[in-house]
C-alpha atoms as a PDB file:
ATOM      1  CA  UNK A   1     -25.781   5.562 -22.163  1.00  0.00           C
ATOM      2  CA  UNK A   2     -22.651   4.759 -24.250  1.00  0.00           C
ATOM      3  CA  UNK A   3     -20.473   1.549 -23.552  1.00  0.00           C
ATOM      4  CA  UNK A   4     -16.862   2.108 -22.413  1.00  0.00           C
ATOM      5  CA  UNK A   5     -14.770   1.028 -25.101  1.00  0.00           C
ATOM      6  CA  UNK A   6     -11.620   1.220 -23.102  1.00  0.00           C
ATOM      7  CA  UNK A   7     -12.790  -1.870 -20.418  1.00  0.00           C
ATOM      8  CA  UNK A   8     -10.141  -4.790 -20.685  1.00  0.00           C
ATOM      9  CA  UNK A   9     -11.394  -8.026 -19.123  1.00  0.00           C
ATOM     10  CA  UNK A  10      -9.694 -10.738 -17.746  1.00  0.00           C
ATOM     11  CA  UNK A  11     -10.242 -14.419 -18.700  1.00  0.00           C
ATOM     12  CA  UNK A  12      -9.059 -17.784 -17.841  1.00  0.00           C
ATOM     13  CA  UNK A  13      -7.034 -18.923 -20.851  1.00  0.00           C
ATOM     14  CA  UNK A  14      -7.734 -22.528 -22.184  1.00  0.00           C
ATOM     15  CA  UNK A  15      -5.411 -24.487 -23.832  1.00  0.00           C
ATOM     16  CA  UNK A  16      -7.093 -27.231 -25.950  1.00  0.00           C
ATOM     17  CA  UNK A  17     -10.243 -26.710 -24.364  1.00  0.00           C
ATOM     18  CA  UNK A  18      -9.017 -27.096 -20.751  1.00  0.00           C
ATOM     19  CA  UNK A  19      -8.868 -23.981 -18.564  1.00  0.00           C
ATOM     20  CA  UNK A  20      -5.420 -23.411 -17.528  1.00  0.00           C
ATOM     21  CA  UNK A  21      -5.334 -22.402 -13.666  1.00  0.00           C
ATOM     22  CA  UNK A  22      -3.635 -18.739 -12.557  1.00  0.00           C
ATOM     23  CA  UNK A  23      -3.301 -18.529 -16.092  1.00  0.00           C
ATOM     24  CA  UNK A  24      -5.369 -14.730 -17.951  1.00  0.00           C
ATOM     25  CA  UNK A  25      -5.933 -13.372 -20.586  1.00  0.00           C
ATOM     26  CA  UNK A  26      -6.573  -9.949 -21.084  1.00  0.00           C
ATOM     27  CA  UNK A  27      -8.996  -8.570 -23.891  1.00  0.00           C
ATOM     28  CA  UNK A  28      -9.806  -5.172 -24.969  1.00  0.00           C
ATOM     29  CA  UNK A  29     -12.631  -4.767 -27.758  1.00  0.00           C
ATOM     30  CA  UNK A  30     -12.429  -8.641 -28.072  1.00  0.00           C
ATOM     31  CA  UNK A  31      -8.429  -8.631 -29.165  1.00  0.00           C
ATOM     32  CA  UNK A  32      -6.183 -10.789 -26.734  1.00  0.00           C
ATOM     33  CA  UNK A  33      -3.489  -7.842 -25.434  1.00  0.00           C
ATOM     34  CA  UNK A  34      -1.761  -9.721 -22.393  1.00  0.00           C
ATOM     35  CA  UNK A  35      -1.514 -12.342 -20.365  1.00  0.00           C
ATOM     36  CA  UNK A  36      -1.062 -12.503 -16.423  1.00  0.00           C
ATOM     37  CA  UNK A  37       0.149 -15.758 -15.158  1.00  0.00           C
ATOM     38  CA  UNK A  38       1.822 -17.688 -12.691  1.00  0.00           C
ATOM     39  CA  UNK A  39       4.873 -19.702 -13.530  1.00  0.00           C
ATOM     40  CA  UNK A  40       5.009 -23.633 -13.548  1.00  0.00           C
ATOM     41  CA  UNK A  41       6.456 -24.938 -10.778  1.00  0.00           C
ATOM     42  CA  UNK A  42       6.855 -21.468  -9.371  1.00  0.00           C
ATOM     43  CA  UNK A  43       4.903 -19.117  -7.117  1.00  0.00           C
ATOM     44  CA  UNK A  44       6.256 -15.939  -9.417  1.00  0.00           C
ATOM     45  CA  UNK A  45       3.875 -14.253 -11.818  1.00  0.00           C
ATOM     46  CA  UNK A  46       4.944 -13.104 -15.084  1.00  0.00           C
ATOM     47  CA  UNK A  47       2.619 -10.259 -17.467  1.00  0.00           C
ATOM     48  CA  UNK A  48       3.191  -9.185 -20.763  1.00  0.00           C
ATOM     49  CA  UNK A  49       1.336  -6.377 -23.029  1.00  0.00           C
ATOM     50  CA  UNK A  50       1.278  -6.368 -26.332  1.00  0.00           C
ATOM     51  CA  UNK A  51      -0.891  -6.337 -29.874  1.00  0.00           C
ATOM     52  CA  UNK A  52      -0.269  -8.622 -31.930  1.00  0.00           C
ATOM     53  CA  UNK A  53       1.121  -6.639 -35.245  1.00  0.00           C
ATOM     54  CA  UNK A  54       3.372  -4.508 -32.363  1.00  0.00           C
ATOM     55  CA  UNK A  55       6.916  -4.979 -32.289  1.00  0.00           C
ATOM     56  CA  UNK A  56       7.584  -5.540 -28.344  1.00  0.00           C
ATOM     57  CA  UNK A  57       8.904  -2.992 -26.410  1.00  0.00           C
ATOM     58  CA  UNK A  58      11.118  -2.417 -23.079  1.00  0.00           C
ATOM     59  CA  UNK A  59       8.519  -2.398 -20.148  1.00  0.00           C
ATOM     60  CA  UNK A  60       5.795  -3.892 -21.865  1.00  0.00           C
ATOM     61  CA  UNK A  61       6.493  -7.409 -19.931  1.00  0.00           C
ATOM     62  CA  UNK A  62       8.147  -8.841 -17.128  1.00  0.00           C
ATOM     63  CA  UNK A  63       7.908 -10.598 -13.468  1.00  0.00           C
ATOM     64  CA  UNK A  64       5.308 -10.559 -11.063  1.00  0.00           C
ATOM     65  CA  UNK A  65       5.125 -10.558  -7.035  1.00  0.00           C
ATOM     66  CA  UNK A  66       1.120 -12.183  -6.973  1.00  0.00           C
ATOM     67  CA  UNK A  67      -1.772 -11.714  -9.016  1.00  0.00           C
ATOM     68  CA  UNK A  68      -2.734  -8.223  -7.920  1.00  0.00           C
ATOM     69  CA  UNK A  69       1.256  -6.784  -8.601  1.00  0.00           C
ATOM     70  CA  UNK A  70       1.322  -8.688 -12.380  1.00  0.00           C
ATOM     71  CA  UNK A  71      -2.430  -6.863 -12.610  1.00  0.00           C
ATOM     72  CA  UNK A  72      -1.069  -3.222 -11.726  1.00  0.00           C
ATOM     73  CA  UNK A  73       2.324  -3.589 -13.993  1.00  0.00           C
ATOM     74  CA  UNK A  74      -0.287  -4.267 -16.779  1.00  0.00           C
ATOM     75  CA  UNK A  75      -2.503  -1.394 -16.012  1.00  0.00           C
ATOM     76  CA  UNK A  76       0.676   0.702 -15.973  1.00  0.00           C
ATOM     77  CA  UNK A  77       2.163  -0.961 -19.061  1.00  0.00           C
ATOM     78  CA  UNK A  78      -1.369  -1.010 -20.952  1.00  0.00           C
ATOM     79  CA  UNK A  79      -1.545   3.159 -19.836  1.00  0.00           C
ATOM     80  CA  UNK A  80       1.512   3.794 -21.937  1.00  0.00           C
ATOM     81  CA  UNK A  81       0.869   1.922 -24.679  1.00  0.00           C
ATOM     82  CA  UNK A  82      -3.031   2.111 -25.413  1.00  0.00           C
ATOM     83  CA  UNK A  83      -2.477   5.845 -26.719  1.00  0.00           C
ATOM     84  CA  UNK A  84      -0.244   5.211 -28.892  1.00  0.00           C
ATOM     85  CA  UNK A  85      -1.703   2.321 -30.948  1.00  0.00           C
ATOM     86  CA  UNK A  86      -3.048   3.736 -34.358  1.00  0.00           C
ATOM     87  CA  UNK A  87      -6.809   2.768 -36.142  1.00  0.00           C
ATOM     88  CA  UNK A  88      -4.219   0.564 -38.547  1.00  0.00           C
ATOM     89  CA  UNK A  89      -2.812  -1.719 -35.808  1.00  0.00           C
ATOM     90  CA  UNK A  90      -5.867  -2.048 -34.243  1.00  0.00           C
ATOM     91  CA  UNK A  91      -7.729  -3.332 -37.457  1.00  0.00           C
ATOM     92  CA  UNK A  92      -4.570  -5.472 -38.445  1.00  0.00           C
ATOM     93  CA  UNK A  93      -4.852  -7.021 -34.346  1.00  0.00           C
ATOM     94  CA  UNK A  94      -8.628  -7.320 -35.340  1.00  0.00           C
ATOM     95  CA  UNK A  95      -8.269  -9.468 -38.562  1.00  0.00           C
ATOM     96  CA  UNK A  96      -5.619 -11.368 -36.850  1.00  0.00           C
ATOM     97  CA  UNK A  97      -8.157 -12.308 -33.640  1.00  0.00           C
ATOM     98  CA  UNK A  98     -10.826 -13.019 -36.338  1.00  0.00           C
ATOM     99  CA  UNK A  99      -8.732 -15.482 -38.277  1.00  0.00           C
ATOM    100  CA  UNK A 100      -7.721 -17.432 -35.056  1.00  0.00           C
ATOM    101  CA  UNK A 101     -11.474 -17.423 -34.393  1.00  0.00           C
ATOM    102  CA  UNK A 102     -12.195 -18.944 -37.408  1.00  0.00           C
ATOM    103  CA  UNK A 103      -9.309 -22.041 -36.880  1.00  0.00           C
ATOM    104  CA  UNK A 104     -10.845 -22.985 -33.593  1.00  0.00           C
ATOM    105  CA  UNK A 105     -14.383 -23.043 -34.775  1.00  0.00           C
ATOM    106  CA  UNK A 106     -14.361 -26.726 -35.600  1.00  0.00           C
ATOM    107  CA  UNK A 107     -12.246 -27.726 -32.159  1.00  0.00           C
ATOM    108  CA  UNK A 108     -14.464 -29.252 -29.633  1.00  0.00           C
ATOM    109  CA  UNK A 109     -13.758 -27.095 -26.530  1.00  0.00           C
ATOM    110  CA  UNK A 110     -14.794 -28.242 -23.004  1.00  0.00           C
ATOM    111  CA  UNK A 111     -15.768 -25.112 -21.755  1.00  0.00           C
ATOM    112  CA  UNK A 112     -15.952 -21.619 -22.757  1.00  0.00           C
ATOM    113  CA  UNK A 113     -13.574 -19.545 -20.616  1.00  0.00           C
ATOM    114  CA  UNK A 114     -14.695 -17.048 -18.399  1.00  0.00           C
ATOM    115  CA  UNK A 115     -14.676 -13.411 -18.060  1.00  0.00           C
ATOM    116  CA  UNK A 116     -13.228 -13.706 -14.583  1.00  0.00           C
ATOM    117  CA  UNK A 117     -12.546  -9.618 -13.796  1.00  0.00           C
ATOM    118  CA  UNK A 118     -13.191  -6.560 -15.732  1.00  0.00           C
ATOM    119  CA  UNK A 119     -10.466  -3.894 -15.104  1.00  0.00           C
ATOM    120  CA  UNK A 120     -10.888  -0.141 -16.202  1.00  0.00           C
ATOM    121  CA  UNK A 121      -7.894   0.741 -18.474  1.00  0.00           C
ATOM    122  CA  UNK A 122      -6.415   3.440 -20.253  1.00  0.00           C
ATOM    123  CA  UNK A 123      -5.359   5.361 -17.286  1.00  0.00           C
ATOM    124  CA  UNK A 124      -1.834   6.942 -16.545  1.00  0.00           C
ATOM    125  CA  UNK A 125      -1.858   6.485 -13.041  1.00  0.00           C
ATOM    126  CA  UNK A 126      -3.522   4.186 -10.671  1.00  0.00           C
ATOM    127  CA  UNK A 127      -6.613   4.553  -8.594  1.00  0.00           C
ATOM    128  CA  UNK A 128      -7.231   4.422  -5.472  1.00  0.00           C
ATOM    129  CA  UNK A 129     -10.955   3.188  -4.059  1.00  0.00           C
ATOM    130  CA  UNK A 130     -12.449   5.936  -2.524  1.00  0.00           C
ATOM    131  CA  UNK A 131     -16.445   7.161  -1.327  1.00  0.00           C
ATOM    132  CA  UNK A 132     -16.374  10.386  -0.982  1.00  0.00           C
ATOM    133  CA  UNK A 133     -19.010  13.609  -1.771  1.00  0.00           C
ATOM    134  CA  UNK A 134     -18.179  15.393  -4.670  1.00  0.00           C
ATOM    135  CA  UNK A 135     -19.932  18.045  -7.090  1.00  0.00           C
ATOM    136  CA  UNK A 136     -20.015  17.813 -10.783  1.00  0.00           C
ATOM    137  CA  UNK A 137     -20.399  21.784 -11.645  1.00  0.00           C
ATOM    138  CA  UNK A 138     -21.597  22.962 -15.537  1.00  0.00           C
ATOM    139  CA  UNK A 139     -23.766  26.134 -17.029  1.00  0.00           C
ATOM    140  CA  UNK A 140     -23.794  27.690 -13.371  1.00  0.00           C
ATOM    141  CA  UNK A 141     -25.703  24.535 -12.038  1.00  0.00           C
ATOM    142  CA  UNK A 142     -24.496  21.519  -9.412  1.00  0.00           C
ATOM    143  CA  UNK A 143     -24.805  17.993  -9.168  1.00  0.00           C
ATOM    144  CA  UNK A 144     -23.922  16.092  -6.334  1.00  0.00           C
ATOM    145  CA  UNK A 145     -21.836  12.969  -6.944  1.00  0.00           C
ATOM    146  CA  UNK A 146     -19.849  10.087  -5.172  1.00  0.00           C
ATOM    147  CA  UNK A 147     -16.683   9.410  -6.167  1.00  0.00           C
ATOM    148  CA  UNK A 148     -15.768   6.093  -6.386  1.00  0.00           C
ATOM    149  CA  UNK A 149     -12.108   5.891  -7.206  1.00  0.00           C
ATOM    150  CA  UNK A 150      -9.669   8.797  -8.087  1.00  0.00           C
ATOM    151  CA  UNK A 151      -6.125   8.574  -9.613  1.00  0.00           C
ATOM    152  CA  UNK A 152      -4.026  12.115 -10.743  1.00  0.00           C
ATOM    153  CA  UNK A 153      -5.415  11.693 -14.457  1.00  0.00           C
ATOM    154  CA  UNK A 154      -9.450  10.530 -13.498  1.00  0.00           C
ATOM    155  CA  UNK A 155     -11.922   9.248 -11.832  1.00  0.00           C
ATOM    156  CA  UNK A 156     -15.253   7.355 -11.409  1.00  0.00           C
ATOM    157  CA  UNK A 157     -18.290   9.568 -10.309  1.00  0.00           C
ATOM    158  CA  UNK A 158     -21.518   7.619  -9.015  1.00  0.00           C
ATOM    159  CA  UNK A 159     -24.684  10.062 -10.048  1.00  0.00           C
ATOM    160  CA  UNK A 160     -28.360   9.629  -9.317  1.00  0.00           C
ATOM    161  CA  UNK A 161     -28.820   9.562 -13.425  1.00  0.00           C
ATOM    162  CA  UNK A 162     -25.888  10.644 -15.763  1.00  0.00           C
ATOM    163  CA  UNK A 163     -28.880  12.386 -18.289  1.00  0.00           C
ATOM    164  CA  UNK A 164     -28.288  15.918 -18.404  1.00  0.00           C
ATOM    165  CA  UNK A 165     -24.359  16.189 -17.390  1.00  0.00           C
ATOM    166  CA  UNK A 166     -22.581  17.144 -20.337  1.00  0.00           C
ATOM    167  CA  UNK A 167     -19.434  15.978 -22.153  1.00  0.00           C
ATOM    168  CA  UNK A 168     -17.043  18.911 -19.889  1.00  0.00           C
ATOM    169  CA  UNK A 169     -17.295  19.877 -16.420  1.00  0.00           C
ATOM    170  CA  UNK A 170     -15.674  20.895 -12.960  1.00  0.00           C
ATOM    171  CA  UNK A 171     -15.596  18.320 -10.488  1.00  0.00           C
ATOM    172  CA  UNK A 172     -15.571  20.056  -6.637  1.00  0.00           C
ATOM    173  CA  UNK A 173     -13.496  17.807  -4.322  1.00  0.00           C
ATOM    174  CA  UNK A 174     -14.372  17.182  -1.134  1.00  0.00           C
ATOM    175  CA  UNK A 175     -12.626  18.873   1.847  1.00  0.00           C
ATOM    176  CA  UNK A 176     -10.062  21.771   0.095  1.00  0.00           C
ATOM    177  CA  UNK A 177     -13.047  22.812  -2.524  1.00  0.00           C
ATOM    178  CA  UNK A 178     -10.175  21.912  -4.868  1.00  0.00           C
ATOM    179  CA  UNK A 179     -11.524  22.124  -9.079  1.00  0.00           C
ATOM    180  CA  UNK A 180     -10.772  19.920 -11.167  1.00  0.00           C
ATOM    181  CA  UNK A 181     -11.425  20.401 -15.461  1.00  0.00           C
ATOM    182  CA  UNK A 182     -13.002  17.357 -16.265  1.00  0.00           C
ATOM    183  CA  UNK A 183     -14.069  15.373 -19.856  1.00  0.00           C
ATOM    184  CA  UNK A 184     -16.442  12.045 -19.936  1.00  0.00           C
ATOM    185  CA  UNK A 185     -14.503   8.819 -20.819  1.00  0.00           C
ATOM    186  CA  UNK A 186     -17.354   6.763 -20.496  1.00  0.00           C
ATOM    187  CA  UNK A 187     -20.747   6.334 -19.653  1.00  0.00           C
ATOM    188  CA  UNK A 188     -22.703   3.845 -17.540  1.00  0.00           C
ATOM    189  CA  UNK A 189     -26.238   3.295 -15.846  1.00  0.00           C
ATOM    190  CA  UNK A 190     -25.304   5.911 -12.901  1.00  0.00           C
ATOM    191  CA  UNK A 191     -21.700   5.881 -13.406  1.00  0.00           C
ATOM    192  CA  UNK A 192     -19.445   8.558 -15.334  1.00  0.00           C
ATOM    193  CA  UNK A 193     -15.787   7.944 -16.151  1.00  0.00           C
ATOM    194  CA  UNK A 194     -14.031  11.216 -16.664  1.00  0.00           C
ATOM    195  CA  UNK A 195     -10.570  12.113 -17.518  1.00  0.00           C
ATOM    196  CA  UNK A 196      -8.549  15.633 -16.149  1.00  0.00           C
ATOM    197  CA  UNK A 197      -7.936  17.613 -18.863  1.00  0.00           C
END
């Protein structure tokens, strides 16, 4: 089983050690890389996407209907830009996290924020919850599988155990037999994340 290095989390963020209400952060890999919020005084959300290092671009922030809305415009936002960030900005965003680690060390801090959500990123479309029958098909042989959600560039597959199923593969979809060319993302306990190639 391999971790998926492409979950983002959501956690409360805490200014001076107090945990700001409707207020996120969003982490991938332990880097801050957004924030979803709700404005003072103000029932519209704002989100932004970014790391830090990145000049800012057009759509990478901007308002929010609710929670869930400023959540997809990330996902969206995050889609777009998560391919294109190189092994240099991401170990320039790294050193940068680590040395604003380091400054807070000696703050007291009331309470440690919380991982509130974990979202599933680097996708180019969003996914709709599903539970359908599927079949993972490889080498001649079949698998049967549950898929869990489906967008037009992946999926998540429940299996009994993900041993076995290789690193390519057709996945059957239910009802029209339709194929689809998949490659693993990421791997879980008996979950596979795959991407259409």
């Amino acid at each position: 089983m391999t971790d998926d290095t492409e979950t983002i989390s959501l956690r409360h963020t805490m200014v001076d050690g107090v945990q700001q209400d409707d207020d996120y952060e969003v982490i991938w890999r332990g880097l801050p890389v957004g924030r979803i919020m709700r404005q003072h005084d103000s029932r519209q959300w704002w989100w932004g996407c970014n790391v830090y290092g990145r000049p800012p671009t057009n759509g990478d922030r901007g308002p929010a209907i609710d929670f869930k809305d400023g959540q997809v415009r990330f996902k969206l936002a995050w889609g777009r830009l998560r391919p294109t960030l190189t092994d240099e900005q991401i170990a320039v965003a790294t050193r940068h996290a680590e040395g604003l680690q380091k400054q807070t060390a000696g703050q007291a801090v009331a309470a440690k924020p919380d991982v509130v959500q974990v979202m599933q990123n680097s996708r180019g479309a969003l996914r709709h919850r599903v539970l359908k029958a599927g079949t993972i098909e490889f080498n001649g042989g079949a698998i049967d599988c549950v898929i869990r959600n489906i967008s037009e560039t992946g999926a998540a597959l429940e299996v009994t155990s993900p041993v076995g199923i290789p690193e390519t593969f057709n996945l059957v979809l239910p009802g029209d037999h339709t194929k689809r060319q998949c490659r693993v993302a990421w791997r879980r306990e008996r979950r596979i994340g795959v991407r259409f190639t």
